[in-house]
N, C-alpha and C. Protein backbone atom coordinates (compact mmCIF):
# COMPACT_ATOMS: atom_id res chain seq x y z
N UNK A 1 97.20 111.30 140.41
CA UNK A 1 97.20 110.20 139.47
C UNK A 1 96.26 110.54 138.31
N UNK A 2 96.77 110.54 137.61
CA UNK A 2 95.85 110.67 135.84
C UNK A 2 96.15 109.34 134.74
N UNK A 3 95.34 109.02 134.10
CA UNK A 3 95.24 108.37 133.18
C UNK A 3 96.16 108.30 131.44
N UNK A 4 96.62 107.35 130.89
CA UNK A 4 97.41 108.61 129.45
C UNK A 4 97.30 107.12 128.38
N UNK A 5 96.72 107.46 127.27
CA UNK A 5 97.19 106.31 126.48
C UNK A 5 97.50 106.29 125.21
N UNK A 6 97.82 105.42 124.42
CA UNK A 6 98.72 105.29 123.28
C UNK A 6 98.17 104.09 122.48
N UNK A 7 97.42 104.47 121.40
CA UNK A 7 96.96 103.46 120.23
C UNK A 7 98.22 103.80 119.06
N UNK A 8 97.97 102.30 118.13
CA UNK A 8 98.81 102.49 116.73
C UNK A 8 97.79 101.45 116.34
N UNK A 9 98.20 101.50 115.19
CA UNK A 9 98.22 99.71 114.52
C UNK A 9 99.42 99.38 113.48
N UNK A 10 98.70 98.04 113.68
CA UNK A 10 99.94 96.90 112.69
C UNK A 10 99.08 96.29 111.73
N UNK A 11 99.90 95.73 110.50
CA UNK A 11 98.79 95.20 109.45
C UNK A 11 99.45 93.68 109.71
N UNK A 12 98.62 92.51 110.02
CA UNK A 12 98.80 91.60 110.42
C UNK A 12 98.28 90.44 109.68
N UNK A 13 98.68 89.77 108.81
CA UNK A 13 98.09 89.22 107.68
C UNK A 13 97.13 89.58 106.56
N UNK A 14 97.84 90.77 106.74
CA UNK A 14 96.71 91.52 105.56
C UNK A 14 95.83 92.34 106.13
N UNK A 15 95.46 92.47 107.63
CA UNK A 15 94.69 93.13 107.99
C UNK A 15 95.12 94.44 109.02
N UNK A 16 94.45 95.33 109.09
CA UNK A 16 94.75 96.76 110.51
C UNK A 16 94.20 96.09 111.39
N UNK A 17 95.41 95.79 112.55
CA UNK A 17 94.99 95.46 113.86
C UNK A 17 95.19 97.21 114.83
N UNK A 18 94.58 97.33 115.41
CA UNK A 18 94.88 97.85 116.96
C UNK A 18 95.07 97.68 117.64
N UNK A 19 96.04 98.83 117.97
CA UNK A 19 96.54 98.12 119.49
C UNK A 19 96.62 99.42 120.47
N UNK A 20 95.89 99.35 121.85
CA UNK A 20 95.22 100.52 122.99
C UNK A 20 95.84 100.11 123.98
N UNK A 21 97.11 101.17 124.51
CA UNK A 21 97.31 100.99 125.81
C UNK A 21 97.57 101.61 126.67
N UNK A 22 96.75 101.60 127.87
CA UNK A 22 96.49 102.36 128.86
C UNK A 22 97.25 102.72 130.19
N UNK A 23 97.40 103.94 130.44
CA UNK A 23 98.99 103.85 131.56
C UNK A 23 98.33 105.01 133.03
N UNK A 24 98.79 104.40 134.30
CA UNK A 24 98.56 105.19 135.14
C UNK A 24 99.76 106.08 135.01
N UNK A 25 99.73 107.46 135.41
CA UNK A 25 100.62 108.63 135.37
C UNK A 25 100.75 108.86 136.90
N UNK A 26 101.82 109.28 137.49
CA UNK A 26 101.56 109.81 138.65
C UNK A 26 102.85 111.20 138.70
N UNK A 27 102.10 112.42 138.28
CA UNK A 27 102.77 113.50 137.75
C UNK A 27 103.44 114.15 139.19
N UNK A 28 102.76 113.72 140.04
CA UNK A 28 103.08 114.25 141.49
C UNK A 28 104.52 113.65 141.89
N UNK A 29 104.86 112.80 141.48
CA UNK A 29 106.08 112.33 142.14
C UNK A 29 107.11 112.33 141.20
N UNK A 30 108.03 112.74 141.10
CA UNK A 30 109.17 112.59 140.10
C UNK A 30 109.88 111.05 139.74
N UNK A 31 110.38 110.63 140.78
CA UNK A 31 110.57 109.00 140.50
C UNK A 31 109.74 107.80 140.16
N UNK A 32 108.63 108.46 139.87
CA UNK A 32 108.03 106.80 139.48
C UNK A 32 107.30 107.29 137.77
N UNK A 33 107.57 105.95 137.69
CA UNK A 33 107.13 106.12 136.31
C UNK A 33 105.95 105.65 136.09
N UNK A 34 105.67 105.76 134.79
CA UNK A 34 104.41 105.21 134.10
C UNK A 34 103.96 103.71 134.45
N UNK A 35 102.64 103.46 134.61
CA UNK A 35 102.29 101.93 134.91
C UNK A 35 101.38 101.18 133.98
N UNK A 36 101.57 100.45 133.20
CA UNK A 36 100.91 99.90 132.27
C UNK A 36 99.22 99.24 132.91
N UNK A 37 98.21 99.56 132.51
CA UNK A 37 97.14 99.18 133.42
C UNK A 37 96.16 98.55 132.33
N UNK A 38 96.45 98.87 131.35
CA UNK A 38 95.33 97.81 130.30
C UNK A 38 96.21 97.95 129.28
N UNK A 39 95.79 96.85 127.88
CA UNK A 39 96.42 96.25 126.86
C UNK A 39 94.72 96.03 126.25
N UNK A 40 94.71 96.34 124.99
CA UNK A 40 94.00 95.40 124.03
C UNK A 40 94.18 96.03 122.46
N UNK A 41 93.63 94.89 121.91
CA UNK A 41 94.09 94.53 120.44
C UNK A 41 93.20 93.82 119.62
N UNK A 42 92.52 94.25 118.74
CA UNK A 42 91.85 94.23 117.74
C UNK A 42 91.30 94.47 116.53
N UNK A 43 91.14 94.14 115.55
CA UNK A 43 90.76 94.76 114.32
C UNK A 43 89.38 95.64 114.04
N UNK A 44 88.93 95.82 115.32
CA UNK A 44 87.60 96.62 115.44
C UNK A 44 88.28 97.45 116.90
N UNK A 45 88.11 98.75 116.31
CA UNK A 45 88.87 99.93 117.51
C UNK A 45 88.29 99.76 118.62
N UNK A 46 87.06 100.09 118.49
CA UNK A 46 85.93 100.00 120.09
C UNK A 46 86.28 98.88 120.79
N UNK A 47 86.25 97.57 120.18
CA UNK A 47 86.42 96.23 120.52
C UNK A 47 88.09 96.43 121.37
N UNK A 48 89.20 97.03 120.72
CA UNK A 48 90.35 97.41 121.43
C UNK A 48 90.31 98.25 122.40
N UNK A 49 89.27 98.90 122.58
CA UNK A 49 89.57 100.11 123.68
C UNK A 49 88.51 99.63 124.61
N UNK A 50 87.48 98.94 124.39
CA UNK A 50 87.00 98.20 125.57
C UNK A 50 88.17 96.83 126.31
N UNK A 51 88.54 96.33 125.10
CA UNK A 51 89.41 94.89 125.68
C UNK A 51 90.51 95.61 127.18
N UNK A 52 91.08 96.84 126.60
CA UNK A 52 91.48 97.65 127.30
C UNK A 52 91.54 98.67 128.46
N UNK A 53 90.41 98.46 128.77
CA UNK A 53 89.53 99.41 129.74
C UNK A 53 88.93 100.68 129.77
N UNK A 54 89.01 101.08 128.36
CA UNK A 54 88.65 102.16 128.06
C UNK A 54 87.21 102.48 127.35
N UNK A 55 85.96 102.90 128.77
CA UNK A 55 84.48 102.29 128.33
C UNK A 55 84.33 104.02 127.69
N UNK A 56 84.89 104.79 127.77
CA UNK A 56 84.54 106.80 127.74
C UNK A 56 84.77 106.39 126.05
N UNK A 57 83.14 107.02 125.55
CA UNK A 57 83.50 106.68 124.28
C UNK A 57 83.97 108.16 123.40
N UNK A 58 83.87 109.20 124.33
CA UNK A 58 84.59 110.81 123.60
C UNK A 58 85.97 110.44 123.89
N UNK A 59 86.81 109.64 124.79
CA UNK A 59 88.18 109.87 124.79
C UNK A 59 88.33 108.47 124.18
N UNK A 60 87.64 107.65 123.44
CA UNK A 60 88.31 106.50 122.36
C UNK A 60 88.10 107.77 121.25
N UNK A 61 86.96 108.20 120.73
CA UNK A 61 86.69 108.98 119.75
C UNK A 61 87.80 110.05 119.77
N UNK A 62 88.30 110.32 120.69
CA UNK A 62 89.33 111.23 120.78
C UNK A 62 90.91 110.47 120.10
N UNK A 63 91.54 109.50 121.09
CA UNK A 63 92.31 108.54 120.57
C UNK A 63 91.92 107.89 119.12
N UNK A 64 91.25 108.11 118.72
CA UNK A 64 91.12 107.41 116.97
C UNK A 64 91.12 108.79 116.22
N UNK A 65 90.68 109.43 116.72
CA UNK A 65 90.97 111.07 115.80
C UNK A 65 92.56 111.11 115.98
N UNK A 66 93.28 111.21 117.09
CA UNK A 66 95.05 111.36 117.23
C UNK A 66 95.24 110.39 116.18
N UNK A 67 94.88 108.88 116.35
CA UNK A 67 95.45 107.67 115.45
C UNK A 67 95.44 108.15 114.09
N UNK A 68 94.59 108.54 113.64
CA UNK A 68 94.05 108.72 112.17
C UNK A 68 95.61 110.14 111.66
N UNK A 69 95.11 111.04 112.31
CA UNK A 69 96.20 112.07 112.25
C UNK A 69 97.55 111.59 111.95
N UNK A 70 97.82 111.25 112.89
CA UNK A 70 99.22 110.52 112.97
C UNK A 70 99.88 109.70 111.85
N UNK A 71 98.57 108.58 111.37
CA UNK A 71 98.91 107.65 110.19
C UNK A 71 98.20 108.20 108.87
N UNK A 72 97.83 109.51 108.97
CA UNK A 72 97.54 110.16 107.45
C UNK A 72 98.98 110.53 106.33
N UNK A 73 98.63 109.68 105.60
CA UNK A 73 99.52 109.85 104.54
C UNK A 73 100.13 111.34 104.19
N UNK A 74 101.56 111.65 104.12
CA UNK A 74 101.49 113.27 103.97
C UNK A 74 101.92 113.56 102.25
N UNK A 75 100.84 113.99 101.85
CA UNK A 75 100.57 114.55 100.19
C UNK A 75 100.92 115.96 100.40
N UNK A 76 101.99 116.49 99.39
CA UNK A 76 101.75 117.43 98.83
C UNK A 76 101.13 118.41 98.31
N UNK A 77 100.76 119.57 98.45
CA UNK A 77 99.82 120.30 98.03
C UNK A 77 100.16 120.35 96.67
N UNK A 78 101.11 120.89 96.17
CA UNK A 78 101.48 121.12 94.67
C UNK A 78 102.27 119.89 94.25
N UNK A 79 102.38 119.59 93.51
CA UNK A 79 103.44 118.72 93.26
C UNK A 79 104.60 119.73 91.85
N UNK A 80 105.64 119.68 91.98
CA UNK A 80 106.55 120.23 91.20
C UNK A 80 106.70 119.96 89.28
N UNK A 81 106.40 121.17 88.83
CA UNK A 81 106.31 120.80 87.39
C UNK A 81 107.87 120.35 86.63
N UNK A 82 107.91 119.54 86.36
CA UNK A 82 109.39 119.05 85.76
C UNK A 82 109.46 119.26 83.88
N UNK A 83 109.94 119.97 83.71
CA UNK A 83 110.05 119.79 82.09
C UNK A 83 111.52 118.84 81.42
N UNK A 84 110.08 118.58 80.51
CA UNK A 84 111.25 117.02 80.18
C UNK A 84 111.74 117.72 78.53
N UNK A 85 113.03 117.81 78.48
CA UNK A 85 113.53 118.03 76.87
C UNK A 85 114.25 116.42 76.38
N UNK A 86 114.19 116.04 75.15
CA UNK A 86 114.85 115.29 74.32
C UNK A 86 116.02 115.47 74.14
N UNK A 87 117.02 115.12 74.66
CA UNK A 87 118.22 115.05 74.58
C UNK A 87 118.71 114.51 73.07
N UNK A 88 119.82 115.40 72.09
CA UNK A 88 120.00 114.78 70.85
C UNK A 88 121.13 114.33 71.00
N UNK A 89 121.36 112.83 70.59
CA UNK A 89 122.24 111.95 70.41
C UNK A 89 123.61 112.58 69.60
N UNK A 90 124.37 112.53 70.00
CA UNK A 90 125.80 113.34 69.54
C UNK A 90 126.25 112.24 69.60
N UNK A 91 127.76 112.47 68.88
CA UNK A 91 128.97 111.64 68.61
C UNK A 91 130.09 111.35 69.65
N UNK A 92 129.64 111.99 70.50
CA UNK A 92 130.65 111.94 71.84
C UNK A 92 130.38 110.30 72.26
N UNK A 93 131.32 109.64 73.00
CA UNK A 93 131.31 108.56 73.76
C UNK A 93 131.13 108.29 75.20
N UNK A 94 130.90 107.78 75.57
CA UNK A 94 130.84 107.86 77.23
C UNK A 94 132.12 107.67 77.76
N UNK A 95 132.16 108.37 78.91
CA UNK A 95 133.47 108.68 79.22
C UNK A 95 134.07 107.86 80.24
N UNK A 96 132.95 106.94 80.65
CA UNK A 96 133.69 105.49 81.35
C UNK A 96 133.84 104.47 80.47
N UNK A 97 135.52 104.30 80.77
CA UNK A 97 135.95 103.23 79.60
C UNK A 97 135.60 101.88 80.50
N UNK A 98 135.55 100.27 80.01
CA UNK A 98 135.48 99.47 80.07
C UNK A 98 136.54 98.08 79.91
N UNK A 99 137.11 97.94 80.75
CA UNK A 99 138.49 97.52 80.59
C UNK A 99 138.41 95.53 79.39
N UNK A 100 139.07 95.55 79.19
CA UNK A 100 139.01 94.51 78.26
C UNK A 100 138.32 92.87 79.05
N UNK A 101 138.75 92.92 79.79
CA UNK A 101 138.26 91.42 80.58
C UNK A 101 136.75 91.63 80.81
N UNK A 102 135.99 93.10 81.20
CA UNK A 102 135.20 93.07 81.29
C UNK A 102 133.87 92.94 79.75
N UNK A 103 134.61 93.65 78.98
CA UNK A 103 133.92 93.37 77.80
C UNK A 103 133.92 91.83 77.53
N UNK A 104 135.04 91.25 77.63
CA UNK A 104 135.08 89.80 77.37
C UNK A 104 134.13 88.81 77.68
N UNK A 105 134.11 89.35 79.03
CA UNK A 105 132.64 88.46 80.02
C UNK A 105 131.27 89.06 79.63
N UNK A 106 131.08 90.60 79.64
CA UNK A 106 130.07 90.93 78.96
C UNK A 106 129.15 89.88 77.18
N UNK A 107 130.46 89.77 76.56
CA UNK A 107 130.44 89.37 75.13
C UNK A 107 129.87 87.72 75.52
N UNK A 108 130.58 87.32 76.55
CA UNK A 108 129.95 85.55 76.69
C UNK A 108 128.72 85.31 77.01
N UNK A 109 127.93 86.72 78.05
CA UNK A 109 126.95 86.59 78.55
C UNK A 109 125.84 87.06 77.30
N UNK A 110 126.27 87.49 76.59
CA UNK A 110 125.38 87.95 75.68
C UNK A 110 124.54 89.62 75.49
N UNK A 111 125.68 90.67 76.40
CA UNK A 111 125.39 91.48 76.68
C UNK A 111 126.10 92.47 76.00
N UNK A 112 125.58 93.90 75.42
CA UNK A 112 126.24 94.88 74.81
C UNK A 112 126.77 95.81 75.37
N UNK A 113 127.88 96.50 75.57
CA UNK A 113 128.95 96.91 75.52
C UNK A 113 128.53 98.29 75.57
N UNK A 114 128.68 99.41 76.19
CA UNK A 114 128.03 100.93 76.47
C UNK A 114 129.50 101.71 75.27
N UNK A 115 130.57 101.18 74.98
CA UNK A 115 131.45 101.90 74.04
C UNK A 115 132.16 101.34 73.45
């Protein structure tokens, strides 16, 4: 039997809640599964991982290092240089026509017309 657990959070009226929960494992037996053995939830981590049963403060410190990892934003190292040119206005038209009923309704609403 070993121990295994699983923090996240949720933003809950505006705020990061936590949430710590703690599971018996029993790796020895193939048919049984995981057993839920503590729950807690709070906007102060320690405060969640005690509510929870979890007093070992290197394996909360451990579980908030995974948490943090996990919910780190993923930035780019470079970001891609885009060059922007000015496109010059030519005489060509756009090549989706606009069928007459629709201009019609366009014209009532007070809206202009792409051709």
């Amino acid at each position: 039997m070993k121990y295994s657990y699983i923090a996240y959070t949720k933003l809950i009226d505006n705020k990061i809640h936590y949430f710590v929960k703690k599971f018996m494992t029993f790796p020895e037996y193939d048919a049984v599964g995981d057993v839920q053995v503590g729950y807690g939830m709070h906007t102060n981590f320690e405060i969640a991982c005690n509510i929870c049963g979890i007093y070992d403060s290197t394996r909360s410190k451990q579980l908030l290092i995974e948490l943090e990892q996990r919910n780190r934003p993923i930035i780019p190292n470079r970001l891609p240089i885009i060059q922007v040119s000015r496109l010059q206005r030519s005489g060509v038209k756009h090549p989706v026509q606009i069928s007459g009923m629709v201009k019609r309704r366009l014209v009532e609403t007070g809206a202009e017309t792409l051709n």
